[in-house]
PDB file of N, CA and C in Angstrom:
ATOM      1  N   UNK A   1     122.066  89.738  95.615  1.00  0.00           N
ATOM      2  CA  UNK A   1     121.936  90.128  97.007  1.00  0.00           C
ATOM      3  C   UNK A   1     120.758  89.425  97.669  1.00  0.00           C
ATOM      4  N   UNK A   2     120.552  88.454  97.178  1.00  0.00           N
ATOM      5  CA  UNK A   2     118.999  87.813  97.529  1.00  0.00           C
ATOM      6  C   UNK A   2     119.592  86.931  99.112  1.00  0.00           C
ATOM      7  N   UNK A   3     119.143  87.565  99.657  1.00  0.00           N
ATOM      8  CA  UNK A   3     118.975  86.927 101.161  1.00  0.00           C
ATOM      9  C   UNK A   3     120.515  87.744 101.961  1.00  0.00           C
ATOM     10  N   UNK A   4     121.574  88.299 101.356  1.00  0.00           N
ATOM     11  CA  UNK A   4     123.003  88.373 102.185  1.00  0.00           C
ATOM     12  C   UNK A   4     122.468  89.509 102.940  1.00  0.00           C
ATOM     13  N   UNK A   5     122.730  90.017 103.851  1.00  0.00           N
ATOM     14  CA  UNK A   5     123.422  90.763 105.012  1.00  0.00           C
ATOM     15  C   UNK A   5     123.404  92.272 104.220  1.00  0.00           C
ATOM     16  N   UNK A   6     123.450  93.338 104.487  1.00  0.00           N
ATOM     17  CA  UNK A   6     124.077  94.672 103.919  1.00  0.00           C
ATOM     18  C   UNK A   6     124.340  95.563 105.315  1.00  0.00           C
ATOM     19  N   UNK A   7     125.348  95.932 104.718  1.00  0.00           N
ATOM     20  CA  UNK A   7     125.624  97.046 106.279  1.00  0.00           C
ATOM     21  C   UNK A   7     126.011  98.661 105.515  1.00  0.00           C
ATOM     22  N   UNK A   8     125.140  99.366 106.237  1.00  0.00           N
ATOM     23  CA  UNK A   8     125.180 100.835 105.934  1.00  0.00           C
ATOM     24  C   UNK A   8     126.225 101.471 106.875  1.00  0.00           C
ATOM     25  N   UNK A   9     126.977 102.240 106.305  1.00  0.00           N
ATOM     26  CA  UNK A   9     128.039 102.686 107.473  1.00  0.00           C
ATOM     27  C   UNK A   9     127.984 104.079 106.913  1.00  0.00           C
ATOM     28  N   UNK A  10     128.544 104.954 107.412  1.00  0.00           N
ATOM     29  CA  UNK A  10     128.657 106.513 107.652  1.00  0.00           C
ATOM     30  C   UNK A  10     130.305 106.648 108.269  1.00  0.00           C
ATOM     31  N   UNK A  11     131.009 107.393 107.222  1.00  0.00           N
ATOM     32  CA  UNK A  11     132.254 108.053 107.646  1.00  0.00           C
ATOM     33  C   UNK A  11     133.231 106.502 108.379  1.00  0.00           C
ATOM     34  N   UNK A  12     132.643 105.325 107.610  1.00  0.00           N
ATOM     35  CA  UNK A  12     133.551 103.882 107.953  1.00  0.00           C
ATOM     36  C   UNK A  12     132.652 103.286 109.357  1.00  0.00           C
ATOM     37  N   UNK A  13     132.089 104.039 110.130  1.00  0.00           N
ATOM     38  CA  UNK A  13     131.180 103.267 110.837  1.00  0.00           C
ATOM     39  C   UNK A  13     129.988 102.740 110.777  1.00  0.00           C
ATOM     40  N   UNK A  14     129.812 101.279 110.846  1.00  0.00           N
ATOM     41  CA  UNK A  14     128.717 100.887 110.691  1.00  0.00           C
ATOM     42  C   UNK A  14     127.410 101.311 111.450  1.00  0.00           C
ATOM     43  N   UNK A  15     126.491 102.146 110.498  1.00  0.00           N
ATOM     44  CA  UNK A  15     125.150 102.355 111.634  1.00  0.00           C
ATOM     45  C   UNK A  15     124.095 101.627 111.365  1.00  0.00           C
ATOM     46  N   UNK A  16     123.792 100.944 110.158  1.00  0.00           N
ATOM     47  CA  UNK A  16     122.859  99.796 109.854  1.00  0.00           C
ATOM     48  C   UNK A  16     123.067  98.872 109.326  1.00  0.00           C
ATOM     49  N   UNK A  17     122.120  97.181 109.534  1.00  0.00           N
ATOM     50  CA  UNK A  17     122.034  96.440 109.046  1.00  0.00           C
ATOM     51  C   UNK A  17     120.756  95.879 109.047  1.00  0.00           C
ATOM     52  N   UNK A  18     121.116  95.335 107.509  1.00  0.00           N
ATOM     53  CA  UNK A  18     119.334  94.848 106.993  1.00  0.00           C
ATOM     54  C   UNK A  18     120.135  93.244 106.285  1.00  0.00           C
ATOM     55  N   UNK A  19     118.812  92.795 107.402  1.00  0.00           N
ATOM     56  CA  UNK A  19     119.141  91.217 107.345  1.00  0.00           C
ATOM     57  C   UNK A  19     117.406  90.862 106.733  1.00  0.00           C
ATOM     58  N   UNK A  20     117.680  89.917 106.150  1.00  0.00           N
ATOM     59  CA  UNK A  20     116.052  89.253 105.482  1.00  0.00           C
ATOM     60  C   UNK A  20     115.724  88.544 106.679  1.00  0.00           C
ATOM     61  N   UNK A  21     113.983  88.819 106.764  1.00  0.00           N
ATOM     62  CA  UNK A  21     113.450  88.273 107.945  1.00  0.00           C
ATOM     63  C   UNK A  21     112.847  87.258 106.989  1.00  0.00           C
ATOM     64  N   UNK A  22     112.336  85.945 107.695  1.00  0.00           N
ATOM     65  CA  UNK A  22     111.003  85.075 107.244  1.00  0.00           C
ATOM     66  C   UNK A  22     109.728  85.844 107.555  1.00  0.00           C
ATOM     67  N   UNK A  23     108.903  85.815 106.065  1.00  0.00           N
ATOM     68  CA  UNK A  23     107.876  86.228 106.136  1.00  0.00           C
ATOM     69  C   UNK A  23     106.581  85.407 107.285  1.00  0.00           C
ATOM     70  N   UNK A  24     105.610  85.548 107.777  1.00  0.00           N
ATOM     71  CA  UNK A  24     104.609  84.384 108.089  1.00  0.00           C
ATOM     72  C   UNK A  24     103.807  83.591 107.500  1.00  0.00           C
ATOM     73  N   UNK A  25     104.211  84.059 105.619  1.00  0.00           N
ATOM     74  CA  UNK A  25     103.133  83.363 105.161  1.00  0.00           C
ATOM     75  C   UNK A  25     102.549  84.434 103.804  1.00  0.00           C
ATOM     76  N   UNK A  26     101.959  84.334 102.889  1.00  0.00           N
ATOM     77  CA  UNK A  26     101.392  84.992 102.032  1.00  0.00           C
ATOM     78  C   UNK A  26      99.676  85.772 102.694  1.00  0.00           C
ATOM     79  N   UNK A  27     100.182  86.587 102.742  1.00  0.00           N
ATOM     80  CA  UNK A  27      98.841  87.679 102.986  1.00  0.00           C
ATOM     81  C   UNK A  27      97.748  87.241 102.082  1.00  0.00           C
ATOM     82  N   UNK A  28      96.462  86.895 103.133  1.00  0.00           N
ATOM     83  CA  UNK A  28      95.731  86.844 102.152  1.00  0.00           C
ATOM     84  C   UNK A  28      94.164  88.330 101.998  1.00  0.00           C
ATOM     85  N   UNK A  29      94.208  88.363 100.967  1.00  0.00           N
ATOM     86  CA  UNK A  29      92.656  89.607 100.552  1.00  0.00           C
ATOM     87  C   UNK A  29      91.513  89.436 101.332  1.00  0.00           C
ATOM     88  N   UNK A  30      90.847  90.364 102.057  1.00  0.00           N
ATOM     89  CA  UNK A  30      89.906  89.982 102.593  1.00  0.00           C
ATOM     90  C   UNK A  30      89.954  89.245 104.063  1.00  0.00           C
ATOM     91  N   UNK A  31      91.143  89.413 104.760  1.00  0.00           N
ATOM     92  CA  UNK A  31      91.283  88.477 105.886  1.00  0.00           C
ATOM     93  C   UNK A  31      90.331  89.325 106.987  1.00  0.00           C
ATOM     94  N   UNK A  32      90.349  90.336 107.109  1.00  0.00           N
ATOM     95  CA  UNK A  32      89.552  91.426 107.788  1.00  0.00           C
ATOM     96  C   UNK A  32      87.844  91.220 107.498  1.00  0.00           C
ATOM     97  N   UNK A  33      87.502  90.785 106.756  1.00  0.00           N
ATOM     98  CA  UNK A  33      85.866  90.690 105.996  1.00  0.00           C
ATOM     99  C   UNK A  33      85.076  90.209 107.412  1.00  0.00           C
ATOM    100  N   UNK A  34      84.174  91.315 107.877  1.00  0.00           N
ATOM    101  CA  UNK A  34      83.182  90.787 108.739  1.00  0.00           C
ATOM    102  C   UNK A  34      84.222  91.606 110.216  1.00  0.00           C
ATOM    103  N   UNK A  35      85.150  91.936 110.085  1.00  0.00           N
ATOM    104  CA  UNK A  35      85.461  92.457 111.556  1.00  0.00           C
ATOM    105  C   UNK A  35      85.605  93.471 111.811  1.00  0.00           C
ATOM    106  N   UNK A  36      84.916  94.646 110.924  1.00  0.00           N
ATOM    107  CA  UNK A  36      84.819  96.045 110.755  1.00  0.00           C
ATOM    108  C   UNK A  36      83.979  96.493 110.381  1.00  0.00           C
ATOM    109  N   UNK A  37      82.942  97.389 111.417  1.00  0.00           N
ATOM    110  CA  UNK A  37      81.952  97.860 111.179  1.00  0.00           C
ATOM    111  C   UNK A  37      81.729  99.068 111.042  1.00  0.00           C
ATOM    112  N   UNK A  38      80.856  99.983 110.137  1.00  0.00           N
ATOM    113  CA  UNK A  38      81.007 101.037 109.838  1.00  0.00           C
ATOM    114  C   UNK A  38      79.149 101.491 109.948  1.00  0.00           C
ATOM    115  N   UNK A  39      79.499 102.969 110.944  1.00  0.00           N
ATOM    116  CA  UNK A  39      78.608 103.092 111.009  1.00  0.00           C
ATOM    117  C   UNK A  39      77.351 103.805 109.529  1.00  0.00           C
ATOM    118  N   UNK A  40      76.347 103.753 109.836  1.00  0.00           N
ATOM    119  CA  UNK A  40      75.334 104.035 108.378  1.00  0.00           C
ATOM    120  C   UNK A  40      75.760 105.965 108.226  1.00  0.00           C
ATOM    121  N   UNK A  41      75.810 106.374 106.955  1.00  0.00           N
ATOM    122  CA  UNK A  41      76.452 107.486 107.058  1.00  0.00           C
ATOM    123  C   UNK A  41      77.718 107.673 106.989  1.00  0.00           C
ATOM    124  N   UNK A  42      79.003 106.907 107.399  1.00  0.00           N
ATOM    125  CA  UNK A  42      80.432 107.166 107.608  1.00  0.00           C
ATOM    126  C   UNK A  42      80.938 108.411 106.629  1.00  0.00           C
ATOM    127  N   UNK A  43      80.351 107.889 105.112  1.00  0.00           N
ATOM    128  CA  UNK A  43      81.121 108.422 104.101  1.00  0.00           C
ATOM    129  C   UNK A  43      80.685 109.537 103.392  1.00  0.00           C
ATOM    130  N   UNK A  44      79.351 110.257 104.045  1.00  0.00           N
ATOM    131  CA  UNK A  44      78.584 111.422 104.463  1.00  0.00           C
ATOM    132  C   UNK A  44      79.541 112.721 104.515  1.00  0.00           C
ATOM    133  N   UNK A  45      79.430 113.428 103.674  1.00  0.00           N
ATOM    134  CA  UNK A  45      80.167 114.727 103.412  1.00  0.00           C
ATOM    135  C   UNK A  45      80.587 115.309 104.879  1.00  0.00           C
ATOM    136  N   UNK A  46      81.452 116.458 104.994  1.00  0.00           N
ATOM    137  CA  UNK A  46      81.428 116.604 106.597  1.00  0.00           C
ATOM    138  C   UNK A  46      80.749 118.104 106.538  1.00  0.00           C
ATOM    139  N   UNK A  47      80.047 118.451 107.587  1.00  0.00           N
ATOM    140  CA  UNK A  47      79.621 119.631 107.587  1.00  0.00           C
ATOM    141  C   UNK A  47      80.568 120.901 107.556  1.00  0.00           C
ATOM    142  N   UNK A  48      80.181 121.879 107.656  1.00  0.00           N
ATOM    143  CA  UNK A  48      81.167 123.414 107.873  1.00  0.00           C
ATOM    144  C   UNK A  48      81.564 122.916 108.819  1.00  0.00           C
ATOM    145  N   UNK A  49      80.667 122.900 109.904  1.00  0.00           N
ATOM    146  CA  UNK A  49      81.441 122.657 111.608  1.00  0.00           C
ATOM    147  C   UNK A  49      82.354 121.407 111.737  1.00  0.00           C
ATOM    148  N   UNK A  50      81.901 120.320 111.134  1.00  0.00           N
ATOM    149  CA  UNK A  50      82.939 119.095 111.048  1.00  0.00           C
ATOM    150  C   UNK A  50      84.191 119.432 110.710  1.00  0.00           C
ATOM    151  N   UNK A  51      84.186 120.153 109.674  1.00  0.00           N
ATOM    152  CA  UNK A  51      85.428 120.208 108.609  1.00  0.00           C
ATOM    153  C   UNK A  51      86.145 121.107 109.388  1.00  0.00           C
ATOM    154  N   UNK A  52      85.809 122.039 110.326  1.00  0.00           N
ATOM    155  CA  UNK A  52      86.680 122.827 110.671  1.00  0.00           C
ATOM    156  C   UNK A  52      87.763 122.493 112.224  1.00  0.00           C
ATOM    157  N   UNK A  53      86.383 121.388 112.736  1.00  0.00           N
ATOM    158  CA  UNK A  53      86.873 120.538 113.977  1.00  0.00           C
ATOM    159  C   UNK A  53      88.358 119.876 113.365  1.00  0.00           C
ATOM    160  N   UNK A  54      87.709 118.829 112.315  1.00  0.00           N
ATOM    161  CA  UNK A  54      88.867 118.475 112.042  1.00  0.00           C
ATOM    162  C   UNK A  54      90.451 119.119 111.533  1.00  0.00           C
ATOM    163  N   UNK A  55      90.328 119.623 111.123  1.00  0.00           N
ATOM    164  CA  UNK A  55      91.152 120.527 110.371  1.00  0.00           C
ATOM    165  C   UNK A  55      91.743 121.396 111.737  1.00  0.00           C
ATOM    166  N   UNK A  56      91.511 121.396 112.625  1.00  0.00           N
ATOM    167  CA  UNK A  56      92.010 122.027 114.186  1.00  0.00           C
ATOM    168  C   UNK A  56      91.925 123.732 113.745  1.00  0.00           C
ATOM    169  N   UNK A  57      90.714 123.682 113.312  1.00  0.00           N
ATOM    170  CA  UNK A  57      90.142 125.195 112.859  1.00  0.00           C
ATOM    171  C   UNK A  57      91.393 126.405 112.830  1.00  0.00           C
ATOM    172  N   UNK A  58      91.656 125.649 111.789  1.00  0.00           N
ATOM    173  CA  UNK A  58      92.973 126.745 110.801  1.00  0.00           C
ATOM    174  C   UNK A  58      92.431 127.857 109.883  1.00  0.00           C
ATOM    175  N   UNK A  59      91.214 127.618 110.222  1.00  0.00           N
ATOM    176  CA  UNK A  59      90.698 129.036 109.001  1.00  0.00           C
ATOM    177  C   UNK A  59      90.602 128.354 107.312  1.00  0.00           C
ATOM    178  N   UNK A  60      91.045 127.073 107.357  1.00  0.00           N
ATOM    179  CA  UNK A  60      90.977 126.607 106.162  1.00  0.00           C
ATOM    180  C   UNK A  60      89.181 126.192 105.885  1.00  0.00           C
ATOM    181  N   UNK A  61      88.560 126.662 104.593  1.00  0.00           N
ATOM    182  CA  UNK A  61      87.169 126.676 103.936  1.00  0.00           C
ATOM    183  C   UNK A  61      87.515 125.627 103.275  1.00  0.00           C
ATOM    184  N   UNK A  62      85.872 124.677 102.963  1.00  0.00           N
ATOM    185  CA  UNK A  62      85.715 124.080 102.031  1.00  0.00           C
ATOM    186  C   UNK A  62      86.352 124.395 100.476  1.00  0.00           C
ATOM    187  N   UNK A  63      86.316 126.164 100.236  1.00  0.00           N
ATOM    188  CA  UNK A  63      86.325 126.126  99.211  1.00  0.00           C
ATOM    189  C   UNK A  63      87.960 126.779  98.707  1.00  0.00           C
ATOM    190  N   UNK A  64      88.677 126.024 100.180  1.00  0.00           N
ATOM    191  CA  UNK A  64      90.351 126.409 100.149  1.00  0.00           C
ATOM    192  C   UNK A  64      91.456 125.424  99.703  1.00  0.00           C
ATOM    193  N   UNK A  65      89.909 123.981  99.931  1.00  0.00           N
ATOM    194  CA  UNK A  65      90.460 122.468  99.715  1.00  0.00           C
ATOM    195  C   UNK A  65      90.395 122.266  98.413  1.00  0.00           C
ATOM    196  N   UNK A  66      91.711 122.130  97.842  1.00  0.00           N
ATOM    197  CA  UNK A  66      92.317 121.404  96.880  1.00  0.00           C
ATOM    198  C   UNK A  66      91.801 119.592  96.689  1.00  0.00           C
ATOM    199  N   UNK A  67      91.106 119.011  95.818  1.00  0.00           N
ATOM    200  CA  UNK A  67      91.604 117.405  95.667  1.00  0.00           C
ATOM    201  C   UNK A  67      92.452 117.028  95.233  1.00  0.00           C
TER     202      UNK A  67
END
């Protein structure tokens, strides 16, 4: 099936097709390096009050979070 056509159909009608696109090229690692800045702190625990902002204060505790 390397490169053909496939068509998904439902009840004999066709509702999809997946055709191979050309890629642009091999991705390369690191293309981003230098264009993202992070402020000092980012990765700084979040406080009670943070955690609950985020969380759209569901009543969920630090000590409700699962890793």
């Amino acid at each position: 099936m390397a490169g053909e056509e496939v068509v998904i159909a439902r009840a004999g009608m066709p509702m999809v097709k997946l055709v191979r696109i050309e890629g642009s090229g091999r991705r390369v690692l690191g293309a981003a390096a230098g264009m993202i800045d992070y402020r000092a702190g980012w990765d700084d625990p979040m406080t009670d009050s943070e955690l609950e902002d985020f969380l759209g204060n569901r009543g969920v505790g630090p000590d409700e979070i699962t890793p």
